[in-house]
Every structure is written in C-alpha cells, then in structure tokens.
C-alpha atoms as a PDB file:
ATOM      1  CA  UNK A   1       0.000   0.000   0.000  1.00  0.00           C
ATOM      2  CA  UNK A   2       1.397   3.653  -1.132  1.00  0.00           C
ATOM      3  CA  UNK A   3       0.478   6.572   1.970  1.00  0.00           C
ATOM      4  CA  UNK A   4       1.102   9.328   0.560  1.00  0.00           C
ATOM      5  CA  UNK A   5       1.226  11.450   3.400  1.00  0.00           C
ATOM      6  CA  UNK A   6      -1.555  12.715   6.759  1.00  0.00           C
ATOM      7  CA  UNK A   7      -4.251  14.277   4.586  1.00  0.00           C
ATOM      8  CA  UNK A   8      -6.163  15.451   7.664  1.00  0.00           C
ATOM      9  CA  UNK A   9      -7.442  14.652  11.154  1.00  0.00           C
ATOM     10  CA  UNK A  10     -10.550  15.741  13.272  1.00  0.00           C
ATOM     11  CA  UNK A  11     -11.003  15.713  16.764  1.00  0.00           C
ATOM     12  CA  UNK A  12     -13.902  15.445  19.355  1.00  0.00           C
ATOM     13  CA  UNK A  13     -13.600  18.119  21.606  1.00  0.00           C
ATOM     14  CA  UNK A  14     -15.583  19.709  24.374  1.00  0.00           C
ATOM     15  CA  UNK A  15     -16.242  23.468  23.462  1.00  0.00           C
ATOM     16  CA  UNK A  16     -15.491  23.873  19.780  1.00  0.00           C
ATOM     17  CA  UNK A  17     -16.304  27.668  20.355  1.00  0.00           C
ATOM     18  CA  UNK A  18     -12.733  27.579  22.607  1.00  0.00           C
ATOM     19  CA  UNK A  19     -11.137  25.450  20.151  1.00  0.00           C
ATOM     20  CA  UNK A  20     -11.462  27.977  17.481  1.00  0.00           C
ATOM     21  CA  UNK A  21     -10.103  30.721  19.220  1.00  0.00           C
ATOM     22  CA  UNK A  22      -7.226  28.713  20.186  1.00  0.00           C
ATOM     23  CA  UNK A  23      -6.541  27.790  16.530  1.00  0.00           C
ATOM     24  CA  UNK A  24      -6.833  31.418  15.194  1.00  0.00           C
ATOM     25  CA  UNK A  25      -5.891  33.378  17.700  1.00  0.00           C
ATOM     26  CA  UNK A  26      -3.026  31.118  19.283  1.00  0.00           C
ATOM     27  CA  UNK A  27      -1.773  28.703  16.862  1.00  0.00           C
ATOM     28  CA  UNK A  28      -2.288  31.060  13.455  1.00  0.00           C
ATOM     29  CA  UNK A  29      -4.423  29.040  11.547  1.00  0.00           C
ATOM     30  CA  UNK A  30      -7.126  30.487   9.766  1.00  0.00           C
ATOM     31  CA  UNK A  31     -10.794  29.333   9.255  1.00  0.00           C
ATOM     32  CA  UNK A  32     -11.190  26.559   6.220  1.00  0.00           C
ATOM     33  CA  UNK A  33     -14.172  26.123   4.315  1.00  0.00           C
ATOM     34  CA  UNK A  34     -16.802  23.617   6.277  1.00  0.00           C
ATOM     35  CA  UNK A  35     -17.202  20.793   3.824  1.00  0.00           C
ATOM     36  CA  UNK A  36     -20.246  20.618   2.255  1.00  0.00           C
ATOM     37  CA  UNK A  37     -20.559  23.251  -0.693  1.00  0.00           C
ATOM     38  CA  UNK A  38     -19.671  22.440  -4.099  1.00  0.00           C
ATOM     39  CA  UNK A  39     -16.497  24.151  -4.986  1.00  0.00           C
ATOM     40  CA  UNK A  40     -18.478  25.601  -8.102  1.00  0.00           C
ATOM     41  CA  UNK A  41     -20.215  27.909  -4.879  1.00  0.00           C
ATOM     42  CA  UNK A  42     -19.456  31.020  -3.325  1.00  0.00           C
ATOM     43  CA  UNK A  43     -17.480  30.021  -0.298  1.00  0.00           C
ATOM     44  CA  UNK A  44     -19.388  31.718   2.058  1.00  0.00           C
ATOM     45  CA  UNK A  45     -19.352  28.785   5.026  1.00  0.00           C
ATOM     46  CA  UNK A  46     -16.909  30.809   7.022  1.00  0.00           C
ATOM     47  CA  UNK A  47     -15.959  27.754   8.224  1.00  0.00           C
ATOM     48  CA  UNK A  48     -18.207  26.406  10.449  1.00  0.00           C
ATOM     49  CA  UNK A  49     -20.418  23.566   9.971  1.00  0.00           C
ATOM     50  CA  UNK A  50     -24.065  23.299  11.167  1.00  0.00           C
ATOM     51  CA  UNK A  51     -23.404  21.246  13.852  1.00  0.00           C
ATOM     52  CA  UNK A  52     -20.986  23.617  15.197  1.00  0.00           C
ATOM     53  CA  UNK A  53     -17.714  21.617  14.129  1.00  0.00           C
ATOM     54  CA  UNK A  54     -15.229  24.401  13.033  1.00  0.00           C
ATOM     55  CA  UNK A  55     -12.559  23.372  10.060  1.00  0.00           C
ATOM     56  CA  UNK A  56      -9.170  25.111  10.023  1.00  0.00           C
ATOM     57  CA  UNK A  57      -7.151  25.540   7.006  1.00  0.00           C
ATOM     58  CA  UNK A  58      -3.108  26.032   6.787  1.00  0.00           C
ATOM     59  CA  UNK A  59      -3.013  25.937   3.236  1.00  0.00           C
ATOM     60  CA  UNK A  60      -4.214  25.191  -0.149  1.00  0.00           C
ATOM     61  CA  UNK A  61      -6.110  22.851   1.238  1.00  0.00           C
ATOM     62  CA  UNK A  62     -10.014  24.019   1.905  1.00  0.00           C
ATOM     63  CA  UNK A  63      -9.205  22.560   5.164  1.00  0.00           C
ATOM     64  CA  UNK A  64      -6.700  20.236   7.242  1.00  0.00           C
ATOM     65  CA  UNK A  65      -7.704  20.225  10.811  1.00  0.00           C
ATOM     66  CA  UNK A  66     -11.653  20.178  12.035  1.00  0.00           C
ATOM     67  CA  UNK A  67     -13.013  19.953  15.528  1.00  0.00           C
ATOM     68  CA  UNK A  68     -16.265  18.577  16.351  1.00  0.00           C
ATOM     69  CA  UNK A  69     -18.713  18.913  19.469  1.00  0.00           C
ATOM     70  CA  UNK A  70     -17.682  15.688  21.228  1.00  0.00           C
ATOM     71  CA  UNK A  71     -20.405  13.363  22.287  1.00  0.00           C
ATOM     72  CA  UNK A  72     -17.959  11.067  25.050  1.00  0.00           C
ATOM     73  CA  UNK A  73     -14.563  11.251  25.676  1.00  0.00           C
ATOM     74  CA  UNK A  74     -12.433  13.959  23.515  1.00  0.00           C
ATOM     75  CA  UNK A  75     -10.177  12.594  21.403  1.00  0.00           C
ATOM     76  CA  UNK A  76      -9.316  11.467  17.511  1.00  0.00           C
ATOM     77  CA  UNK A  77     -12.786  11.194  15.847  1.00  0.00           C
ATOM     78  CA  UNK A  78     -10.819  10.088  12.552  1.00  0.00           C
ATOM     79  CA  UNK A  79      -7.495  10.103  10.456  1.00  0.00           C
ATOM     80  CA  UNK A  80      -7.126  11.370   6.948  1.00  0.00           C
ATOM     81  CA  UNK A  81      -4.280   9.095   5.320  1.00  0.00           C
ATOM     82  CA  UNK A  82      -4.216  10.402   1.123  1.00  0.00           C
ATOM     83  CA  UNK A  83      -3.479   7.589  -1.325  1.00  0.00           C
ATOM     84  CA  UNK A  84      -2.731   8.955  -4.935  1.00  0.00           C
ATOM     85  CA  UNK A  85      -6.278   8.341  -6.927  1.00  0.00           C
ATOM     86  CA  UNK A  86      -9.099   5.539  -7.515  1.00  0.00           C
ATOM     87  CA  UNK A  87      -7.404   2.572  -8.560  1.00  0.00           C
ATOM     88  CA  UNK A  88      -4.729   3.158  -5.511  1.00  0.00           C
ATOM     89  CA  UNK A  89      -8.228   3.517  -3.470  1.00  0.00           C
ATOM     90  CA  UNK A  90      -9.948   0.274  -4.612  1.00  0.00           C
ATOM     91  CA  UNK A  91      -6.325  -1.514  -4.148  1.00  0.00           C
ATOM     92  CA  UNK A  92      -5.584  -0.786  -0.345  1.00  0.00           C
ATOM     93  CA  UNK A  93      -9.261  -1.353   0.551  1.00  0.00           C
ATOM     94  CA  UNK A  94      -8.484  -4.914  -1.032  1.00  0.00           C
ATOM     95  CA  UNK A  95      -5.284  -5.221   0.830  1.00  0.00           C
ATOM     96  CA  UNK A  96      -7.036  -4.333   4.263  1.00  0.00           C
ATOM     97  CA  UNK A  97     -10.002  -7.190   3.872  1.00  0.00           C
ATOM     98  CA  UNK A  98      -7.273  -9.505   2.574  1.00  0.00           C
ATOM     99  CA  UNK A  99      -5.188  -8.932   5.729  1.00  0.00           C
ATOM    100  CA  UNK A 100      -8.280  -9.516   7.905  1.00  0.00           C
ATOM    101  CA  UNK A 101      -9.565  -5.698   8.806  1.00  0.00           C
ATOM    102  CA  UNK A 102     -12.687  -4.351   7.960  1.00  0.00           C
ATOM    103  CA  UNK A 103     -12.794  -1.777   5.295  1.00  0.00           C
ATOM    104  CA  UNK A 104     -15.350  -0.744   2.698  1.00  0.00           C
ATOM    105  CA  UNK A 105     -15.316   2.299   0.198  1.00  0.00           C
ATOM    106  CA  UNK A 106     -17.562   5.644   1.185  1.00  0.00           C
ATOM    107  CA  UNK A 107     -20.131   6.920  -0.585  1.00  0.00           C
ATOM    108  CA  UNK A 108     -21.300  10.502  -2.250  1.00  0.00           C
ATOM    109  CA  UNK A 109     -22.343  11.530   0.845  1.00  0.00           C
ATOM    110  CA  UNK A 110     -19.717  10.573   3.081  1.00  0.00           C
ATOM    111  CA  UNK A 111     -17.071  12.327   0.500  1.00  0.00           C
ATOM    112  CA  UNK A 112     -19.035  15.359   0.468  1.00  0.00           C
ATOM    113  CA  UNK A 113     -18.406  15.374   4.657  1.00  0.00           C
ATOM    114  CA  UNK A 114     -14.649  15.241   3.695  1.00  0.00           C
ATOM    115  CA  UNK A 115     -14.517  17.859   1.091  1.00  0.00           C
ATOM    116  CA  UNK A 116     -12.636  14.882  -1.118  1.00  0.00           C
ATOM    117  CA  UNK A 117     -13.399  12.388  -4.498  1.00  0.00           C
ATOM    118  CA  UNK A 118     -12.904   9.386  -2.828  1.00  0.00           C
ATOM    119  CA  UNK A 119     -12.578   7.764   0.013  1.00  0.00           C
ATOM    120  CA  UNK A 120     -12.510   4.140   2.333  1.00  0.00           C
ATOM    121  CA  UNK A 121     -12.912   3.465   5.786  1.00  0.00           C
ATOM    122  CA  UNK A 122     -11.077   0.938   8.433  1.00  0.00           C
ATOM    123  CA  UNK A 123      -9.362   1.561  11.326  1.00  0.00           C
ATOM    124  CA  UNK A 124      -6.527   0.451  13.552  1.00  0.00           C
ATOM    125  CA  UNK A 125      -6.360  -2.480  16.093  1.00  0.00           C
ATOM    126  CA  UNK A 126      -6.485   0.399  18.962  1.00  0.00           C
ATOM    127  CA  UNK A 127     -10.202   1.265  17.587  1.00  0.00           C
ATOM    128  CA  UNK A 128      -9.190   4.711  15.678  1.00  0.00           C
ATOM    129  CA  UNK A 129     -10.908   5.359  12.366  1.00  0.00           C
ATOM    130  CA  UNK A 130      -8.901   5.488   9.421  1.00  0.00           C
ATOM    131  CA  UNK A 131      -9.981   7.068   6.239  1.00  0.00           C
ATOM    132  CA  UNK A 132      -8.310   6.685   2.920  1.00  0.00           C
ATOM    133  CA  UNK A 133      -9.089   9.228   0.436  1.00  0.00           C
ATOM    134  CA  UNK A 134      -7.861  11.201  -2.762  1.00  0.00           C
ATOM    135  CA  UNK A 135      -8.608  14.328  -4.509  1.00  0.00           C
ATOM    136  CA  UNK A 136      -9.158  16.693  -1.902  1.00  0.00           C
ATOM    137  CA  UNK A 137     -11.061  19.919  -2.520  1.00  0.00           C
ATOM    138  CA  UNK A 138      -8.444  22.898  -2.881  1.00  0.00           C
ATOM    139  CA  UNK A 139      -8.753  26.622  -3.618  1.00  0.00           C
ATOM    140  CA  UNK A 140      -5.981  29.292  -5.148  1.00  0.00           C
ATOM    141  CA  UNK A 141      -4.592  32.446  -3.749  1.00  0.00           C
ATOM    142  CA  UNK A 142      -4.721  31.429   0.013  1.00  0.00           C
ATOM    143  CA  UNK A 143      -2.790  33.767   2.397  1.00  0.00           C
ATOM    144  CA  UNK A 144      -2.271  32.851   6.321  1.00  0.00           C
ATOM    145  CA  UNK A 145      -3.598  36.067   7.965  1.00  0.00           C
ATOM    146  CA  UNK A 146      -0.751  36.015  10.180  1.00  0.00           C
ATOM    147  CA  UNK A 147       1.728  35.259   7.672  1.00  0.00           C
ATOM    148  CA  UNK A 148       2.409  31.678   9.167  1.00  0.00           C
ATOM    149  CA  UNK A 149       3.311  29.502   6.450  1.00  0.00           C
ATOM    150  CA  UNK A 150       3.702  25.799   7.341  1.00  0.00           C
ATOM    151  CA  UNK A 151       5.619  22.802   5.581  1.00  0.00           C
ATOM    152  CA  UNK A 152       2.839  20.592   3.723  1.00  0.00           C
ATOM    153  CA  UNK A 153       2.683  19.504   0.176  1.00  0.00           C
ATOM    154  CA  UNK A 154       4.323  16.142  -0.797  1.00  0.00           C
ATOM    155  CA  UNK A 155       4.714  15.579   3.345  1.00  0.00           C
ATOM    156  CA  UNK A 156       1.365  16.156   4.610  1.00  0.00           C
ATOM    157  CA  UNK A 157       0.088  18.319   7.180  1.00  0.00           C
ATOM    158  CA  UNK A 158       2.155  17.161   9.950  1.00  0.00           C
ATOM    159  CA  UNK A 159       2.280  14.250  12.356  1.00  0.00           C
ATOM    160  CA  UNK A 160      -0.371  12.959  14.993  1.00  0.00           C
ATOM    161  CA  UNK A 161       1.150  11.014  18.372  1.00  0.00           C
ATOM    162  CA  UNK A 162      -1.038   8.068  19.734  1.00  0.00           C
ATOM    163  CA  UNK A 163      -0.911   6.537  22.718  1.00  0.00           C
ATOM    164  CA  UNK A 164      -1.912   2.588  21.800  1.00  0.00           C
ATOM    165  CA  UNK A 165      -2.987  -0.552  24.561  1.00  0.00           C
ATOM    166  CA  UNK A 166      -2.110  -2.886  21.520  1.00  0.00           C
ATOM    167  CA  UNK A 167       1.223  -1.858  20.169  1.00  0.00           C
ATOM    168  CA  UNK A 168       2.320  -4.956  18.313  1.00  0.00           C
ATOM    169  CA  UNK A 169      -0.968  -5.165  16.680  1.00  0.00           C
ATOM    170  CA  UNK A 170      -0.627  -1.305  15.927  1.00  0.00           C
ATOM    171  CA  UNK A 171       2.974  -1.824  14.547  1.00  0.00           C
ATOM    172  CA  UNK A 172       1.859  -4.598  11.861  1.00  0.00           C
ATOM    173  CA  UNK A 173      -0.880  -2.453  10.860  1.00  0.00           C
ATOM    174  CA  UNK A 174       0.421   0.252  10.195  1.00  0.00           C
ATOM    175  CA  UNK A 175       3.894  -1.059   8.605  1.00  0.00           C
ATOM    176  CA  UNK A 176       2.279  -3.959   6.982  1.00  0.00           C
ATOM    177  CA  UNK A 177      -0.988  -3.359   6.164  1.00  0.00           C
ATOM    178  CA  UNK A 178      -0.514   0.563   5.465  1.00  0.00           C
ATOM    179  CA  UNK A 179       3.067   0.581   3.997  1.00  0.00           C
ATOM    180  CA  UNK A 180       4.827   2.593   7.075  1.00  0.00           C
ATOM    181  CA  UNK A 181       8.267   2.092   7.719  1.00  0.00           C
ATOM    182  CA  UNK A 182      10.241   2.816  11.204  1.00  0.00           C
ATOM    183  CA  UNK A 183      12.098   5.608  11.412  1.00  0.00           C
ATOM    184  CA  UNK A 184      13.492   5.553  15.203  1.00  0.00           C
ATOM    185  CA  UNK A 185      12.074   4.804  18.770  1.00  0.00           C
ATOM    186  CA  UNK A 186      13.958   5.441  22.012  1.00  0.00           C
ATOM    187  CA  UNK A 187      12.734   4.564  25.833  1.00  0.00           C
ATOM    188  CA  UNK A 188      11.018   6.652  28.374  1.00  0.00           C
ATOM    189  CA  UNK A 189      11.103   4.604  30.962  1.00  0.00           C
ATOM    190  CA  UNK A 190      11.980   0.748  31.599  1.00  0.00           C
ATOM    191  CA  UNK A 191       8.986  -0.914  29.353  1.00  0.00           C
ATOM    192  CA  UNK A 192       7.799   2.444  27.536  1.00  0.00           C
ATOM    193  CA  UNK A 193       9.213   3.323  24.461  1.00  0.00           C
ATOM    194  CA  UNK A 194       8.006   6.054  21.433  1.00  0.00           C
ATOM    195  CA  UNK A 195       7.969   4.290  17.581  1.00  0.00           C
ATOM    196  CA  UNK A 196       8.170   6.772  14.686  1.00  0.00           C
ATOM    197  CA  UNK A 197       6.791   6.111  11.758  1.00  0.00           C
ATOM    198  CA  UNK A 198       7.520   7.604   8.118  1.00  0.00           C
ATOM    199  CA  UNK A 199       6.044   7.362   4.937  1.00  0.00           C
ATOM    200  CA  UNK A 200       7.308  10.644   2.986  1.00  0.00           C
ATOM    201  CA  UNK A 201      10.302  12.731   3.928  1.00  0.00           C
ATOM    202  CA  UNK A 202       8.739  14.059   6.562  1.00  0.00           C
ATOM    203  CA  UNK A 203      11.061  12.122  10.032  1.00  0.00           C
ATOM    204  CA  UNK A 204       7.248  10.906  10.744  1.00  0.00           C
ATOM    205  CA  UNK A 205       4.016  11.154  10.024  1.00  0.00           C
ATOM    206  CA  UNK A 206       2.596   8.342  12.635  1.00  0.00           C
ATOM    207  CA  UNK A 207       4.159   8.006  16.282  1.00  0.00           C
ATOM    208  CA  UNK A 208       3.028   4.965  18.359  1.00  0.00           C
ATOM    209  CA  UNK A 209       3.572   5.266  22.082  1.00  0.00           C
ATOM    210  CA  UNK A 210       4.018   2.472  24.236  1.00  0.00           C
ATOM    211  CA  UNK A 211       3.774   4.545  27.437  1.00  0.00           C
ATOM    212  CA  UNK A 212       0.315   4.525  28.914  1.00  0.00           C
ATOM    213  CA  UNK A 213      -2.242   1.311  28.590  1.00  0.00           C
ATOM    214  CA  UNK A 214      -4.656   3.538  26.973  1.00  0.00           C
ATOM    215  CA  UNK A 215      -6.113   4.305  23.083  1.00  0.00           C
ATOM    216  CA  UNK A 216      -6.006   7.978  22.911  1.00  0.00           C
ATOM    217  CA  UNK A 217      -3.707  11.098  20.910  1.00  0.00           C
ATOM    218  CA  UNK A 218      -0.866  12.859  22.448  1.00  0.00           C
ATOM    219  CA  UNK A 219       0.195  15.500  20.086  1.00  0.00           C
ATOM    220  CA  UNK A 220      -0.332  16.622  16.814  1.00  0.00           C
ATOM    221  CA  UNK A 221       2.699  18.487  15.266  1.00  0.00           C
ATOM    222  CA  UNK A 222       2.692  21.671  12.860  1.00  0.00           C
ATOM    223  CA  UNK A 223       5.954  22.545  11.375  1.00  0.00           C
ATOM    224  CA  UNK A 224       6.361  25.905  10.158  1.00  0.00           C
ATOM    225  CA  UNK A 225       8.639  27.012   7.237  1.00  0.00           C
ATOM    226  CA  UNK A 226      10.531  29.695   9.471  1.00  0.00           C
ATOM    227  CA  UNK A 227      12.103  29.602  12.721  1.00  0.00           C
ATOM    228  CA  UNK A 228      10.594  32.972  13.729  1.00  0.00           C
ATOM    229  CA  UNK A 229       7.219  31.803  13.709  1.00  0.00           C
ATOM    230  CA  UNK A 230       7.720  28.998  16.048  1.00  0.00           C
ATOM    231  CA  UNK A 231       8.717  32.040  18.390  1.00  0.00           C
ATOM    232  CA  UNK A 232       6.353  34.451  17.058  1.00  0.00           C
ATOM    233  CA  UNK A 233       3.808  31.165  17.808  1.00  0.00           C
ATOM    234  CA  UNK A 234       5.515  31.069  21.515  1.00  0.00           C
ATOM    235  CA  UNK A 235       4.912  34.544  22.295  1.00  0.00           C
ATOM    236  CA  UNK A 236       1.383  34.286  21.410  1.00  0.00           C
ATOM    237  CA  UNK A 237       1.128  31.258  23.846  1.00  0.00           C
ATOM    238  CA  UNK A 238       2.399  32.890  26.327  1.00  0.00           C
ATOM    239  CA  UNK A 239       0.778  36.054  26.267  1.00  0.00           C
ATOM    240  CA  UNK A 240      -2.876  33.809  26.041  1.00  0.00           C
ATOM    241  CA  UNK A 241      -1.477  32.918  29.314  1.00  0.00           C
ATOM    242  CA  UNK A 242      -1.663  28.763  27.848  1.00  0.00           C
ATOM    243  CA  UNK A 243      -0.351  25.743  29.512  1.00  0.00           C
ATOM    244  CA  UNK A 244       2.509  25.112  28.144  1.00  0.00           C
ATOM    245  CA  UNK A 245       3.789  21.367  28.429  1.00  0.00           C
ATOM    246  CA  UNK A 246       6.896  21.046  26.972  1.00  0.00           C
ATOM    247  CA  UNK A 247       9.457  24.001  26.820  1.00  0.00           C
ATOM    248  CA  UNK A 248      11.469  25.393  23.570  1.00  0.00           C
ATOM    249  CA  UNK A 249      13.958  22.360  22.823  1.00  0.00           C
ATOM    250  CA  UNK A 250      15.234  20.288  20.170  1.00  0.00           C
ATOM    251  CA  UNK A 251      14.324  16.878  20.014  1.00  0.00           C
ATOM    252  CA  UNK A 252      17.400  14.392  19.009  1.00  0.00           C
ATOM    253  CA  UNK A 253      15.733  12.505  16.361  1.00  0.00           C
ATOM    254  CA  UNK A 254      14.172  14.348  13.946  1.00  0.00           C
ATOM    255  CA  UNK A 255      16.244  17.762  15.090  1.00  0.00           C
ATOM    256  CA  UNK A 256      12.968  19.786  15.244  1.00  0.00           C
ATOM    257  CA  UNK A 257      13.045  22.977  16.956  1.00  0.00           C
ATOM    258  CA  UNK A 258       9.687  22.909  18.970  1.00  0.00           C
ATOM    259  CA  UNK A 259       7.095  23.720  21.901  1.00  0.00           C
ATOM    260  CA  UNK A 260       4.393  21.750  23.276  1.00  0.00           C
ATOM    261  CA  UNK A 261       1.289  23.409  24.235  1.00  0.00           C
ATOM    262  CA  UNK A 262      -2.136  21.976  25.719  1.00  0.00           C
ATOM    263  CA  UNK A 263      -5.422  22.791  23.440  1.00  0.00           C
ATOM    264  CA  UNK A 264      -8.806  23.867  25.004  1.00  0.00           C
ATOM    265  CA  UNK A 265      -9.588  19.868  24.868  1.00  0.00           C
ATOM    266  CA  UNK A 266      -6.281  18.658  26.228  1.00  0.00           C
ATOM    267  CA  UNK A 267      -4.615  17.342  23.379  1.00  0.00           C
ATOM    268  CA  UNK A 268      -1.648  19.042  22.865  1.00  0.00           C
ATOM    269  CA  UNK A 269       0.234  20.682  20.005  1.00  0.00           C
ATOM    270  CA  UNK A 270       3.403  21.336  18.711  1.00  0.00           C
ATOM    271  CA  UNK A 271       4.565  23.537  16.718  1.00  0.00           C
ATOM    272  CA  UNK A 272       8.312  23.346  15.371  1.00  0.00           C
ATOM    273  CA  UNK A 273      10.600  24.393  12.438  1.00  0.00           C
ATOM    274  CA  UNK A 274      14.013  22.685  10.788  1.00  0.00           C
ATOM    275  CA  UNK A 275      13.152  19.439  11.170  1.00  0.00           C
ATOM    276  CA  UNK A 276      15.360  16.713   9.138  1.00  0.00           C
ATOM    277  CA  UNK A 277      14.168  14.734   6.117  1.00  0.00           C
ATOM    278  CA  UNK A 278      14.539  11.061   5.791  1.00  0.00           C
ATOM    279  CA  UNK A 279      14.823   9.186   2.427  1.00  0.00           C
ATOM    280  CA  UNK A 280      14.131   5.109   0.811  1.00  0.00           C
ATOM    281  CA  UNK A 281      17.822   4.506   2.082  1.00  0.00           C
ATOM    282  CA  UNK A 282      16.961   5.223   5.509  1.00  0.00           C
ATOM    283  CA  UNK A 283      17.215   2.354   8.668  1.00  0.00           C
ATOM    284  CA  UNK A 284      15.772   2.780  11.881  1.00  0.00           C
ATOM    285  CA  UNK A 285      17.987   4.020  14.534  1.00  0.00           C
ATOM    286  CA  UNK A 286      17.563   3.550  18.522  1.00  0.00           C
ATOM    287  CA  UNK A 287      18.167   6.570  20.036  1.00  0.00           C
ATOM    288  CA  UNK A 288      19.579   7.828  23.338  1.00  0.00           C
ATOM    289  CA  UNK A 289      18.087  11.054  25.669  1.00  0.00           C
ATOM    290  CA  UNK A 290      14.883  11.714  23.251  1.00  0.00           C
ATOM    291  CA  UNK A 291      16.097  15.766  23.261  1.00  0.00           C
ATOM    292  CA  UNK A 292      19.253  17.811  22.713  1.00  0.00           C
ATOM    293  CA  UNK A 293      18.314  20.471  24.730  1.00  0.00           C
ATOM    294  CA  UNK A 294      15.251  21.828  25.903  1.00  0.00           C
ATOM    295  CA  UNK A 295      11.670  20.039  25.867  1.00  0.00           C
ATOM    296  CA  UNK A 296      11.277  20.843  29.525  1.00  0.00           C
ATOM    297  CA  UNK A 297       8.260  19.235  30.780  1.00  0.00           C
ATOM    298  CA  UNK A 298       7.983  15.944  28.175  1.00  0.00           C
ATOM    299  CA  UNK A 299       8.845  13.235  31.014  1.00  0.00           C
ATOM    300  CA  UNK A 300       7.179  10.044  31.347  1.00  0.00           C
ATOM    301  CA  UNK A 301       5.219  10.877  33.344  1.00  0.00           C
ATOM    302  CA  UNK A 302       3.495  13.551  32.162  1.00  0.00           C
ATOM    303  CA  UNK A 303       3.123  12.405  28.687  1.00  0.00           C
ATOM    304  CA  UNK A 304       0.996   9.181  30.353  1.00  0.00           C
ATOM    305  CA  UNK A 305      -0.997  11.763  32.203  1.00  0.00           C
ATOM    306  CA  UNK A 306      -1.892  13.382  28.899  1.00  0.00           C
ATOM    307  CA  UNK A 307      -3.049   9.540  27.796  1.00  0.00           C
ATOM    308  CA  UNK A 308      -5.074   9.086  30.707  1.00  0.00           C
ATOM    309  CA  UNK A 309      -6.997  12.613  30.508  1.00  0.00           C
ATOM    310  CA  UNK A 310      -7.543  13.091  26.777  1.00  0.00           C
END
C-alpha cells in the first residue's frame, strides 16, 4: 500500500467555540471552508459547519484540521491518510479485507463530509478510524492572515502522536498493512518506548507510544517554514497565558526545533521548524536522551498523564 502522506485529522472536543479561538488566535491558523458546498459555490461557510464543528485551514487545502462537538470522551474522531487516486483507493481497501480488517469504500455523501473524491474506511487495532481518500477539494490564492506559512505539500500536514494498549498489533498495521516504515524509537522509561513512523520525507508522520495502557492522541505536530514563527507562535502562547507542556527544545531525532502546548480539549500541540528529512535509504535508529536540549516538561510521566486525561 502507497500513503502518501496525513491528509487530515478531526477531533472530538468539548467546546469547539474555545477550540477555534485557540486555533486562530493562538496557533495562526485560519478558518477553512466547512465541507459541504460544491467548490463551483461562493465560499461563504466561514468555516463552520451546522453542527458547530469548526474546520481550520493552513493551506491550499479548503481545510486540514476540524473539531467537532464531542459526544464522550475527547479525542481522535478520525485520520485522513491520502493515497494517490481511484485505482490506488480500490487496491488498499483490497489489501485491508485480505489482511483480515474491515474496510469498505464511502459513498457521495460521506465524500461530500470530507470535502474529497474518494474515500474508504477501516481503522486500527487500537479502535481509531482510518480514512483513505484522494482528490481533496483545494482553492488558489490562500494567504495565512498572520503570515504563518507551514511545511505541507508532498509531506502532509504534519504528524499525529497516539498513545496505543495494543502496540504490536498497531505496529503490523500500520507497517504492513498501510506501507509505514520505522524511522526511530527510544525509551522513556523501563517498558515504555516512542515508535516513529515515516512514509514521505517528513522524520514521521505516525508516532506509536508504548507509554500509557490507553487508546487515545498525544500531540499533533505543525511545522512551520521559518524559525521565527515557532517564536512568534511562543509569544502568542504565552501572552494567552496557555499551559505550556513542553518548553522550547530540540528533540534528538528528527532535530525539530519545537514547543508543546495543551489545546482547550487537552490534546496538545506542537509547533516546530528545521526538522530533518529522511529518504528510501533510511534504517531505523535507537536513540539515546529523546532531546538535545530543551523540551522541559515531556517526562514520562506527564506524557501518560496526557493519555489518561484526553
């Protein structure tokens, strides 16, 4: 199976009304367009859907990350993985029912939701939904209002953390089933280690934690194209007067420069700049202290009390 890259994610969250102040106003994204319209409308959504689910854009892209009212716990309501078109679709929906996991192709409905041409469903052993799609909806001229711009296109929009109760079963799935490859792990403690997953240039698009015996997200990461706005980013955090749960540091695997701070629903986010690439000659590395400097905050201990709240 060919992953092209994280198309998108959406998460349940408490108070989408806080959420999308946060994601303005803190993180300098701007309102997408809600899904929905055809893209032969006026985009006049502001991007908000009637449900009150709020989509965020950070590019081309009509939208990347949405956030909808939760109905239980907060968490991952789904994960946008992009394959290349329909016949790449049709193929890895195969490969899942062949390998024993439930998938089936979505309907015109279900795409409209999505904003995309195509798409599947399945998910991972850990219970979170997977959706495969292509051809997402995407509109010209866009401008960050805050003049954030952020490293997508042929890597995706970032990376998502999970904390998994199954990791072995998570591990084959998403290496064997879904075409990841390892990029690096390294311990947190004597039996807890964090798996990084590539399948692009991007270090990782999927990390697996084996910290917490929970099924929930950690992080999701942003990386911008500038080192100023990770500190332009900062500042804003701070002067929001936000938790922040991991200081400025650089991490010693993928060399990001980053923060960690904790969203209106608890997940948290991180937002970084220089990052390395990896290539098809890469082999997976075990790594020593997981940061060079910095990253105050991001013990063991804290990151399972993220998995056990969120």
């Amino acid at each position: 199976m060919d992953i092209l890259g994280l198309g998108y994610v959406g998460l349940d969250v408490p108070d989408p009304e806080a959420w999308l102040a946060f994601g303005r106003d803190i993180l300098g994204l701007d309102l997408g367009r809600a899904p929905g319209a055809g893209a032969y409308l006026p985009d006049d959504s502001g991007g908000r859907g009637a449900d009150g689910s709020a989509y965020f854009r950070m590019d081309e892209w009509s939208w990347r990350l949405a956030v909808h009212p939760a109905t239980g716990r907060p968490g991952v309501r789904y994960i946008g993985l992009e394959v290349a078109g329909p016949r790449e679709l049709a193929a890895a929906l195969a490969e899942l029912e062949a390998g024993g996991f439930p998938a089936r192709a979505g309907n015109a409905a279900e795409c409209g939701a999505r904003a995309v041409t195509g798409m599947g469903f399945t998910q991972d052993p850990s219970g979170n939904a997977i959706e495969l799609f292509y051809g997402p909806l995407v509109t010209n001229g866009y401008r960050n209002s805050r003049g954030m711009t952020f490293l997508t296109g042929d890597m995706g929009m970032g990376h998502i953390n999970l904390f998994v109760s199954r990791y072995e079963e998570c591990a084959d799935f998403y290496t064997r089933m879904l075409g990841f490859r390892l990029t690096d792990y390294y311990h947190v403690g004597p039996d807890q280690t964090v798996n990084f997953f590539h399948v692009n240039a991007r270090h990782h698009t999927v990390g697996i934690m084996k910290v917490a015996d929970v099924d929930a997200v950690h992080h999701l990461m942003f990386e911008t194209t500038e080192l100023d706005m990770v500190g332009e980013a900062l500042d804003r955090v701070m002067a929001a007067g936000c938790k922040i749960t991991a200081s400025l540091g650089r991490h010693s695997n993928d060399r990001i420069v980053s923060f960690y701070v904790a969203s209106p629903s608890g997940v948290e986010i991180e937002i970084g700049w220089g990052a390395i690439k990896v290539g098809p000659d890469w082999t997976p590395r075990y790594r020593g202290p997981g940061d060079i400097w910095g990253h105050h905050g991001l013990t063991a201990e804290n990151i399972e009390e993220t998995g056990r709240r969120v």
